[in-house]
C-alpha atoms as a PDB file:
ATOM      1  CA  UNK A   1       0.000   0.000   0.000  1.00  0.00           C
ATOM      2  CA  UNK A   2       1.287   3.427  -1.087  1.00  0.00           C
ATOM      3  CA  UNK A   3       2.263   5.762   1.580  1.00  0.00           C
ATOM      4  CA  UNK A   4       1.268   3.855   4.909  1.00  0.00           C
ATOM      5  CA  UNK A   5       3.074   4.806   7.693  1.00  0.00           C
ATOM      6  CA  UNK A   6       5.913   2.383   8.474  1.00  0.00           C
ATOM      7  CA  UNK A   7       6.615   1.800  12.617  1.00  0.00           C
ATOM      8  CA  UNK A   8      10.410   1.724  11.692  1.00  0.00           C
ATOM      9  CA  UNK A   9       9.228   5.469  11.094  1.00  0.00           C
ATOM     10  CA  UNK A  10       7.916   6.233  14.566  1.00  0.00           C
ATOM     11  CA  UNK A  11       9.185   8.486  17.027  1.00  0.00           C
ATOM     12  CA  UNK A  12       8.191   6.612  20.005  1.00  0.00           C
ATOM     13  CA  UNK A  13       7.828   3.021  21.556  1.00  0.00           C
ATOM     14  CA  UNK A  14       4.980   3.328  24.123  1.00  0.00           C
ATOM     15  CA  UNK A  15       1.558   5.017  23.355  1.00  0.00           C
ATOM     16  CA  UNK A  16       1.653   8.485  24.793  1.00  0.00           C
ATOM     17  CA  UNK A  17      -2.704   7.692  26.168  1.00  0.00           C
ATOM     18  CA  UNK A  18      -1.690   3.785  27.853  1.00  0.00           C
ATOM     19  CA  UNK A  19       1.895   3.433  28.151  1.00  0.00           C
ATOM     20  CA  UNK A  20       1.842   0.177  26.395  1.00  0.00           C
ATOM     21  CA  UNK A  21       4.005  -0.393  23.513  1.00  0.00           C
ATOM     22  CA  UNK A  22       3.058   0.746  20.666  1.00  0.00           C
ATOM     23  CA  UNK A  23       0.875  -0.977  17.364  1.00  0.00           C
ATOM     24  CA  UNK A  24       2.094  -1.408  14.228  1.00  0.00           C
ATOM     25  CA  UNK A  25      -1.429  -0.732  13.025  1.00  0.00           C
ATOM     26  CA  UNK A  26      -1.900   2.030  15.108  1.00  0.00           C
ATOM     27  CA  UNK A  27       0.365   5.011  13.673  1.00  0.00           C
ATOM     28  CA  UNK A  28      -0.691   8.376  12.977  1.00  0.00           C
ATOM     29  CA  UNK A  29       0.809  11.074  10.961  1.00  0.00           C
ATOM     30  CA  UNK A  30       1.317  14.580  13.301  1.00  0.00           C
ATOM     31  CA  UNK A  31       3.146  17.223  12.203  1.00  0.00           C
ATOM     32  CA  UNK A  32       4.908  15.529   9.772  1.00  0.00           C
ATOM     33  CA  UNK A  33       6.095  12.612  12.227  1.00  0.00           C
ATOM     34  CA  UNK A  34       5.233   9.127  12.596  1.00  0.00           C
ATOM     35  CA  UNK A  35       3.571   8.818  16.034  1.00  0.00           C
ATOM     36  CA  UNK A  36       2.405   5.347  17.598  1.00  0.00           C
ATOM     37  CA  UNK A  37      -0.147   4.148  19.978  1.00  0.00           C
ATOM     38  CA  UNK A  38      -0.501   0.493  21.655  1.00  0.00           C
ATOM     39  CA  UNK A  39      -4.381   0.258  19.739  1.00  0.00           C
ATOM     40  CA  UNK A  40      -6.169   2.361  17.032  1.00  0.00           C
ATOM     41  CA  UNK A  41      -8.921   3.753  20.149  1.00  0.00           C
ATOM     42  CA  UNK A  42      -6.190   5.077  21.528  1.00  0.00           C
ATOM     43  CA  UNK A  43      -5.018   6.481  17.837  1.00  0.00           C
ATOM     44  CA  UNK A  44      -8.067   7.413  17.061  1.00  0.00           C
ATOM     45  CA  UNK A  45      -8.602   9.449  20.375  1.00  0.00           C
ATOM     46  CA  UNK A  46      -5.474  11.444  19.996  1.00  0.00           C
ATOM     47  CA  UNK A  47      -6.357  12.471  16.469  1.00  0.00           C
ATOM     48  CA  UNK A  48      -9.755  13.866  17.676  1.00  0.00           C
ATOM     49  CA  UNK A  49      -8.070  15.463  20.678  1.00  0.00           C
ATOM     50  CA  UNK A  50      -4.861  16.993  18.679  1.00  0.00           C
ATOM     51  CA  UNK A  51      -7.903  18.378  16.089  1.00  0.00           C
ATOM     52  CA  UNK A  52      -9.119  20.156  18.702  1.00  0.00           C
ATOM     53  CA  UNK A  53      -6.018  22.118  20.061  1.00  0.00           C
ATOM     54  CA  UNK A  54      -4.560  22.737  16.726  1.00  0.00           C
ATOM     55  CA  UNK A  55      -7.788  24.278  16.335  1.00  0.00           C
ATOM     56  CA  UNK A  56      -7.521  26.114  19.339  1.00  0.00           C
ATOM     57  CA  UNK A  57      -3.869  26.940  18.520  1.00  0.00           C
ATOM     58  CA  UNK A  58      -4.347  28.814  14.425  1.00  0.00           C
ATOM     59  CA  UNK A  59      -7.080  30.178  15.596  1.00  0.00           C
ATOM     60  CA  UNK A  60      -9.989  28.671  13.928  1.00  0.00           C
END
């Protein structure tokens, strides 16, 4: 598949939300890094939550 995210990519080894080790079918793309988390809920929660202060952040 062209353009997944690879977990040789990822910046860190335990899922910033559990502190379990991270997924490789759990990565997310922030900021132009490779970020991991131990289970896509946990993905999934981060992407609403870093939505929401990047939001917050520009302005919009």
């Amino acid at each position: 598949m062209a353009g997944a995210l690879d977990i040789k990519d990822c910046v860190n080894d335990v899922c910033p939300m559990s502190g379990k080790p991270v997924n490789e079918d759990s990565l997310t793309l922030y900021r132009g890094k490779v970020v991991g988390f131990c289970n896509t809920g946990c993905r999934d929660e981060f992407n609403k939550a870093a939505r929401a202060f990047d939001a917050v952040i520009d302005g919009n």
